[in-house]
N, C-alpha and C. Protein backbone atom coordinates (compact mmCIF):
# COMPACT_ATOMS: atom_id res chain seq x y z
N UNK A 1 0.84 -1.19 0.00
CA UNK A 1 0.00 0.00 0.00
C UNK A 1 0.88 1.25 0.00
N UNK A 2 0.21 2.31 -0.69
CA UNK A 2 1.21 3.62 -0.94
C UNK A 2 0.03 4.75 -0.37
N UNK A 3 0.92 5.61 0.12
CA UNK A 3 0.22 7.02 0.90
C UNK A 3 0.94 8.08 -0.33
N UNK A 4 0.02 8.98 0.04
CA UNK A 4 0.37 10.08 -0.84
C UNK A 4 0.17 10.75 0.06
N UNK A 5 0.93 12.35 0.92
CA UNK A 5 0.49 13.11 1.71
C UNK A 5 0.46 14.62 1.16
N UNK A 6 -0.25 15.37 0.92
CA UNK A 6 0.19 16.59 0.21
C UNK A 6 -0.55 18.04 1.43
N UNK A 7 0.33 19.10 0.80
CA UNK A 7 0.12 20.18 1.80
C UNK A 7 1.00 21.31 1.34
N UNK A 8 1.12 22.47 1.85
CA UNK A 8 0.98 23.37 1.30
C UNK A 8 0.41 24.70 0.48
N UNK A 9 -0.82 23.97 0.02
CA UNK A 9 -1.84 24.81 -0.89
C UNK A 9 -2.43 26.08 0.22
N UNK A 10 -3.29 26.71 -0.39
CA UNK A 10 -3.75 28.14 0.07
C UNK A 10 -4.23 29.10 -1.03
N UNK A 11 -4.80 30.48 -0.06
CA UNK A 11 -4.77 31.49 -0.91
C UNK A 11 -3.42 32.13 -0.72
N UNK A 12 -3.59 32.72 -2.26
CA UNK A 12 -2.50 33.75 -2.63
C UNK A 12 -2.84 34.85 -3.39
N UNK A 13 -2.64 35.98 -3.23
CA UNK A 13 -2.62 37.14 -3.96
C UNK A 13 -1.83 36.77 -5.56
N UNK A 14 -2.19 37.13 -6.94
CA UNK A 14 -1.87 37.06 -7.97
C UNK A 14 -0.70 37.82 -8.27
N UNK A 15 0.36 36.96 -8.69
CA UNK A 15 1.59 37.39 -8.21
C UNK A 15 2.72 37.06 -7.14
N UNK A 16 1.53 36.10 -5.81
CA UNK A 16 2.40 35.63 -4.94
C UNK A 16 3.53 34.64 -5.81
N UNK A 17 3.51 33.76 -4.14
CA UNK A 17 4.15 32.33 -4.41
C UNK A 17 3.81 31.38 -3.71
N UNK A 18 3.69 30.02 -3.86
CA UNK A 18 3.41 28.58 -3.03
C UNK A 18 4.72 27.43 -2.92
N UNK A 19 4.48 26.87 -2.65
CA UNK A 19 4.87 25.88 -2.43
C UNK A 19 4.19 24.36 -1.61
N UNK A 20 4.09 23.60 -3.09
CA UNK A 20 3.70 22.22 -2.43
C UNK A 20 4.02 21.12 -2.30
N UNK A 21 4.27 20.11 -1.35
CA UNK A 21 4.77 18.97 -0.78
C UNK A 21 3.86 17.99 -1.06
N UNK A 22 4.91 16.89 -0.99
CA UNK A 22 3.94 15.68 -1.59
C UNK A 22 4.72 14.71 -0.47
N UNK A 23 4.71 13.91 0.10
CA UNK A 23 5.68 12.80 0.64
C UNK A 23 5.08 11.30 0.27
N UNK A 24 5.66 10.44 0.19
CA UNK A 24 5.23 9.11 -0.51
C UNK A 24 5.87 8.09 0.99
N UNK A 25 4.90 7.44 1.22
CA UNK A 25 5.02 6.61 2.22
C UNK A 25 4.73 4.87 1.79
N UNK A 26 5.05 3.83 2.50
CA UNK A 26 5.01 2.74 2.44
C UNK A 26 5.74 1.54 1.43
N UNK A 27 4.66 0.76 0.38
CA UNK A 27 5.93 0.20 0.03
C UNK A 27 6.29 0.88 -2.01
N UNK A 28 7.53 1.66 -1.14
CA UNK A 28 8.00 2.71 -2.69
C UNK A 28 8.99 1.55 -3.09
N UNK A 29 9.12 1.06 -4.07
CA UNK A 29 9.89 0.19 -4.28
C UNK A 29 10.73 0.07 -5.75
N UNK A 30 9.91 0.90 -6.79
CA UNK A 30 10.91 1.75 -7.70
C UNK A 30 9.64 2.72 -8.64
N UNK A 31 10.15 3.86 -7.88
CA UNK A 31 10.05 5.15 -8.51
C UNK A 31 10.01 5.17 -10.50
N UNK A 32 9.29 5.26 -11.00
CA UNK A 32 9.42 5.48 -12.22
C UNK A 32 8.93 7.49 -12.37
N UNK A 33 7.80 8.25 -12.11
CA UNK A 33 7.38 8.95 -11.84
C UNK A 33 7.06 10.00 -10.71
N UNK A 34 7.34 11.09 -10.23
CA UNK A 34 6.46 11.77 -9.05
C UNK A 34 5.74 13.29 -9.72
N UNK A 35 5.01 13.55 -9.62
CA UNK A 35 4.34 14.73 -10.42
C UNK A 35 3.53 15.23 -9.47
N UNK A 36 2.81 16.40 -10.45
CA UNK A 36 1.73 17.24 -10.00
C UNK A 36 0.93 17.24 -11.04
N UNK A 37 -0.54 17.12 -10.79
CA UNK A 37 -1.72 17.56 -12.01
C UNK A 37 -2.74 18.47 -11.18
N UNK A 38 -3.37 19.18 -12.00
CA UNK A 38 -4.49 20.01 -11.19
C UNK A 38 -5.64 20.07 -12.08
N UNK A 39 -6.73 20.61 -11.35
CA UNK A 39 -8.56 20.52 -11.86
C UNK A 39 -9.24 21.39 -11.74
N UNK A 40 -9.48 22.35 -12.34
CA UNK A 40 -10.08 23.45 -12.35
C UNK A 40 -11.56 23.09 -12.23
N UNK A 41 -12.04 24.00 -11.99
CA UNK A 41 -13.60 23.25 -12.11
C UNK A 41 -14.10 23.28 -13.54
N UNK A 42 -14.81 22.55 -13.50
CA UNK A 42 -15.61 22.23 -15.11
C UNK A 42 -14.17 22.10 -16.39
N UNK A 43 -13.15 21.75 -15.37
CA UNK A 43 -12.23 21.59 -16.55
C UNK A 43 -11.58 19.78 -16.33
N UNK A 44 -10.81 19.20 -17.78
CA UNK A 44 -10.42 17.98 -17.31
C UNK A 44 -9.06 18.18 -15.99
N UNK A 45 -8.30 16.98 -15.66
CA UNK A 45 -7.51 17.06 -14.82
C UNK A 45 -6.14 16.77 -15.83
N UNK A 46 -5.20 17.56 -15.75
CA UNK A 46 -4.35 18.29 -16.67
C UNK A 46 -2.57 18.32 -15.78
N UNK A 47 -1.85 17.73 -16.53
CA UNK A 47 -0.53 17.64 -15.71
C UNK A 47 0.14 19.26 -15.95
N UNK A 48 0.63 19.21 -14.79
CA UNK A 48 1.57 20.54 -14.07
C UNK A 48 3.02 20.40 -14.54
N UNK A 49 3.35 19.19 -13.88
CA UNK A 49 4.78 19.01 -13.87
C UNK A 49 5.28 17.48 -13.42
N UNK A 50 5.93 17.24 -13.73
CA UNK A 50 6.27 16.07 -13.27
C UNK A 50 7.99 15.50 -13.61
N UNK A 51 8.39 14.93 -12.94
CA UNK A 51 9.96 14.28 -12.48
C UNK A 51 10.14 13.19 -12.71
N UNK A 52 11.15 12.53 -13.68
CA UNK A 52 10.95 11.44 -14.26
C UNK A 52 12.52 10.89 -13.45
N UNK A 53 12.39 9.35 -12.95
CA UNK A 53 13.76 8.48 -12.29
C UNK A 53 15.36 9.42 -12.02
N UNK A 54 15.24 9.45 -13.45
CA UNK A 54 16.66 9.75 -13.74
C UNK A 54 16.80 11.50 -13.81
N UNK A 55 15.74 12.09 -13.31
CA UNK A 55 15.94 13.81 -12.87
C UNK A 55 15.37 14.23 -13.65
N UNK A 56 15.37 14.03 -15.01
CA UNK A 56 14.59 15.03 -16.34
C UNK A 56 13.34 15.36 -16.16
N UNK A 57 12.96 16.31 -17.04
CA UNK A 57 11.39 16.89 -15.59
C UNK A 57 10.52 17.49 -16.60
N UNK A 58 9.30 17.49 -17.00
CA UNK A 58 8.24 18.35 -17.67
C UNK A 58 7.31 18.86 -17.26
N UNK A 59 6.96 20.01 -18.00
CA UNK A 59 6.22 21.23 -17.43
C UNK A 59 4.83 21.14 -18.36
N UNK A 60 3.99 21.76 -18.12
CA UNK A 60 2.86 22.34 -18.93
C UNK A 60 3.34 23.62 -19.23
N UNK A 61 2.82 23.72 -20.82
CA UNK A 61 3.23 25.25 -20.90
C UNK A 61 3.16 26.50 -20.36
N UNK A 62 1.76 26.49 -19.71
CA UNK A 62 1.48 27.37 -19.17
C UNK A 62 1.75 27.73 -17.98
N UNK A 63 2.79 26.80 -16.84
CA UNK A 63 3.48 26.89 -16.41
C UNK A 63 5.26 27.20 -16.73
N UNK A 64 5.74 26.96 -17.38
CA UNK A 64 6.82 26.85 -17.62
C UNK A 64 7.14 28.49 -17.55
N UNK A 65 9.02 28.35 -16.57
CA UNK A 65 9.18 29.72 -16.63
C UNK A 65 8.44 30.02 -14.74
N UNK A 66 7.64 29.38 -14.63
CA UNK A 66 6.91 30.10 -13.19
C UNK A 66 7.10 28.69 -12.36
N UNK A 67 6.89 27.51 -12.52
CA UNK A 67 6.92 26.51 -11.62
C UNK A 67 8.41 25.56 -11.40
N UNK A 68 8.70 25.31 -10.53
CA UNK A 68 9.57 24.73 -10.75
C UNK A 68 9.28 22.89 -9.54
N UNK A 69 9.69 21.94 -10.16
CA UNK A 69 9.60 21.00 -9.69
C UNK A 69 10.56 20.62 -8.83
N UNK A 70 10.93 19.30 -7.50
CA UNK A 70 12.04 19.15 -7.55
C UNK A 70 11.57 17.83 -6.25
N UNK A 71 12.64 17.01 -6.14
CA UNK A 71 12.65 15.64 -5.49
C UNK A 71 13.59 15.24 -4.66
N UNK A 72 13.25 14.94 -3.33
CA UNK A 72 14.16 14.38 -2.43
C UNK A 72 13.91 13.18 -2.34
N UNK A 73 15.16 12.39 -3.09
CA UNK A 73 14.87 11.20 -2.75
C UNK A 73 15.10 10.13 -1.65
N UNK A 74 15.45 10.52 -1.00
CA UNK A 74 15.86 9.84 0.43
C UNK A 74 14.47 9.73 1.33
N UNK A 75 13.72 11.17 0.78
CA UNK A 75 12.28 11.11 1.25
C UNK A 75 11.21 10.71 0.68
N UNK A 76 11.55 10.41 -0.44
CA UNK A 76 10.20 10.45 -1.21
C UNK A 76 9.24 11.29 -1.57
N UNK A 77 10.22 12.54 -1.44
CA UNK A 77 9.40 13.87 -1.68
C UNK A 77 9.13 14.88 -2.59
N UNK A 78 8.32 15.40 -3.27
CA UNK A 78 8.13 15.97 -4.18
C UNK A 78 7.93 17.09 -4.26
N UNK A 79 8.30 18.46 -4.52
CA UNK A 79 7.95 19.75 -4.30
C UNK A 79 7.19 20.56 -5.45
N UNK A 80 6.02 21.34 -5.54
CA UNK A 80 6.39 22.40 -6.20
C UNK A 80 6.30 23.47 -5.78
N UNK A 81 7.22 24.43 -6.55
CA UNK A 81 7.86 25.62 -6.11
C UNK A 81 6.63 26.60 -7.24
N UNK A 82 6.19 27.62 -6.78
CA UNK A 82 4.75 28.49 -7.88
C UNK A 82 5.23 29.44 -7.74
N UNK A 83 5.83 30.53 -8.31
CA UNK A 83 5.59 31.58 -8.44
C UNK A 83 5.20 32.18 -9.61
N UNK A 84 4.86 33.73 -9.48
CA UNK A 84 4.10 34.54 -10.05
C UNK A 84 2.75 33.74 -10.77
N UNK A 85 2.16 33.74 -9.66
CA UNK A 85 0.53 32.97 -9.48
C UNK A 85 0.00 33.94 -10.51
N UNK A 86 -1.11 33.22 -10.89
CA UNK A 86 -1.68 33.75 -12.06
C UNK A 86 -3.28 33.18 -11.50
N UNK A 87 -4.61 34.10 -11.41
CA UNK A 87 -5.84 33.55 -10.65
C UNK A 87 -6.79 31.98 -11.80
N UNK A 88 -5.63 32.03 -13.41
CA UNK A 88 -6.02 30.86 -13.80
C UNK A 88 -5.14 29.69 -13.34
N UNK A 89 -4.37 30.02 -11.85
CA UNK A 89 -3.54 28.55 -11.69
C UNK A 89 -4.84 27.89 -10.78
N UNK A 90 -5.75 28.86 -10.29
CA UNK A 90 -6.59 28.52 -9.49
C UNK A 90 -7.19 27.19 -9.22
N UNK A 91 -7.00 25.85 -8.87
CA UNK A 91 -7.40 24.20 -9.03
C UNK A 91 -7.42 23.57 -7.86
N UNK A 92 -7.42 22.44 -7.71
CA UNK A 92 -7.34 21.29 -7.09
C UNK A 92 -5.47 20.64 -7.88
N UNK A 93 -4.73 20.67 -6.84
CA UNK A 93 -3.71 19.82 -6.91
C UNK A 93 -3.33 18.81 -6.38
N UNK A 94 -3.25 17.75 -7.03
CA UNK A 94 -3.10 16.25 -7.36
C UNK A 94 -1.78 15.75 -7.16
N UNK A 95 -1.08 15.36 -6.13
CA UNK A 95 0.20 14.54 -6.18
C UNK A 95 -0.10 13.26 -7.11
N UNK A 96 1.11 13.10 -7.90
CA UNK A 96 0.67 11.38 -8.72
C UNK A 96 2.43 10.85 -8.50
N UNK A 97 2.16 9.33 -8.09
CA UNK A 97 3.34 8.81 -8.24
C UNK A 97 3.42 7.62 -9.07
N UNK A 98 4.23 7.42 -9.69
CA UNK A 98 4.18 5.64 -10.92
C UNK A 98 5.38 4.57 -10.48
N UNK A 99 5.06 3.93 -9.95
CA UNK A 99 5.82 2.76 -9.90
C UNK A 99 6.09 1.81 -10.41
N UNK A 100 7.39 1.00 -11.36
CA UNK A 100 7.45 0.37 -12.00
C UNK A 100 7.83 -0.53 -11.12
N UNK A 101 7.13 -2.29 -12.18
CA UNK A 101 8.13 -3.37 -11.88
C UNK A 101 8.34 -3.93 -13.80
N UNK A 102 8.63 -4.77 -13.61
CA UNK A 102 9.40 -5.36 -15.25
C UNK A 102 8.28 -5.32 -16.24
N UNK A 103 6.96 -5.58 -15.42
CA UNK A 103 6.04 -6.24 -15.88
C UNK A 103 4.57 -5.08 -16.24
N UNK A 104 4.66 -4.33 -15.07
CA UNK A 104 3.19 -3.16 -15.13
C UNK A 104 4.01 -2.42 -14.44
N UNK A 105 2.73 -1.43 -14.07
CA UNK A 105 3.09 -0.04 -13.22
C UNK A 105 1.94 0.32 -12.53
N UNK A 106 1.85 1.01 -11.61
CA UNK A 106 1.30 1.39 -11.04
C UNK A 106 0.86 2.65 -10.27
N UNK A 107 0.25 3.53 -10.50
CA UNK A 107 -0.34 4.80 -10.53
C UNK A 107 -1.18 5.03 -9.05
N UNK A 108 -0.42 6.16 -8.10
CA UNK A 108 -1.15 6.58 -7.03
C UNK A 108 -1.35 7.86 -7.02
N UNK A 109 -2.42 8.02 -6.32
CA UNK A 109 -3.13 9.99 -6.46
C UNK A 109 -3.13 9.87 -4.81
N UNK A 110 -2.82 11.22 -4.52
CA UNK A 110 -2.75 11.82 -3.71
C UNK A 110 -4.47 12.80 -3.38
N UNK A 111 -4.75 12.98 -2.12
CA UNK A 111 -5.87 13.61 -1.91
C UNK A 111 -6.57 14.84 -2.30
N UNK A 112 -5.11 15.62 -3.11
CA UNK A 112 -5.58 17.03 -3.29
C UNK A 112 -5.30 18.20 -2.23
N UNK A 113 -4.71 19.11 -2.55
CA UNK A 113 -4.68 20.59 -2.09
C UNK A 113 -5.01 21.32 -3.14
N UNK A 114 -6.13 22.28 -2.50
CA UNK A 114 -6.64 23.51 -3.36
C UNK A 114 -5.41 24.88 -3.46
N UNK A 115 -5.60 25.21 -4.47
CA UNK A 115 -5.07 26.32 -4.62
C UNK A 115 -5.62 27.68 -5.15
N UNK A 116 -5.69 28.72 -4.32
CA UNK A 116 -6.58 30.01 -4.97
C UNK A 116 -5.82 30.93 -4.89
N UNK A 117 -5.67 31.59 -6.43
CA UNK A 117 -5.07 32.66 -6.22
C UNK A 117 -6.26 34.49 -6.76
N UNK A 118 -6.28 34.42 -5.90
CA UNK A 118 -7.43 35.57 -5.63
C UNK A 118 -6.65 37.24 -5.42
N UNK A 119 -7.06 37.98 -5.67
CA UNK A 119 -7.07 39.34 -4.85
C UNK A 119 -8.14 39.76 -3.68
């Protein structure tokens, strides 16, 4: 069984900055993936960013330039770093982690932190 713990989220003034945590608990046993996706309302659920094994990392465009990703692996931890919020980053954020074995993989979601960036 795998935990996803996430935190961080809030309001922010447009223009702030966030930062969100993800930690991965139980049995992690090889990392293929750790990311972020978010859900706007009435919109689909749409990847942010995400960190692939070997460090290489992708953005959504509309992030790129403002988010930055990043991974401790000793922890199992996943960050993202937001600045210059924009009130369309406004969502539900999604920790996702993928675990490979030879054979399948396996995909865990995290509970969600909201994020509002309001005036």
């Amino acid at each position: 069984q795998v935990h996803l713990v996430e935190s961080g989220g809030g309001l922010v003034q447009p223009g702030g900055s966030l930062r969100l945590s993800c930690a991965a608990s139980g049995s992690i046993f090889s990392i293929y993936t750790m990311g972020w996706y978010r859900q706007a309302p009435g919109k689909q659920r749409e990847l942010v960013a995400a960190i692939i094994s070997g460090g290489s990392t992708n953005y959504a465009d509309s992030v790129k330039g403002r988010f930055t990703i990043s991974r401790d692996n000793a922890k199992n931890t996943v960050y993202l770093q937001m600045n210059s919020l924009k009130p369309e980053d406004t969502a539900v954020y999604y920790c996702n982690l993928v675990l490979v074995t030879t054979t399948t993989h396996y995909n865990y979601w995290g509970q969600g932190t909201q994020v509002t960036v309001s005036s």
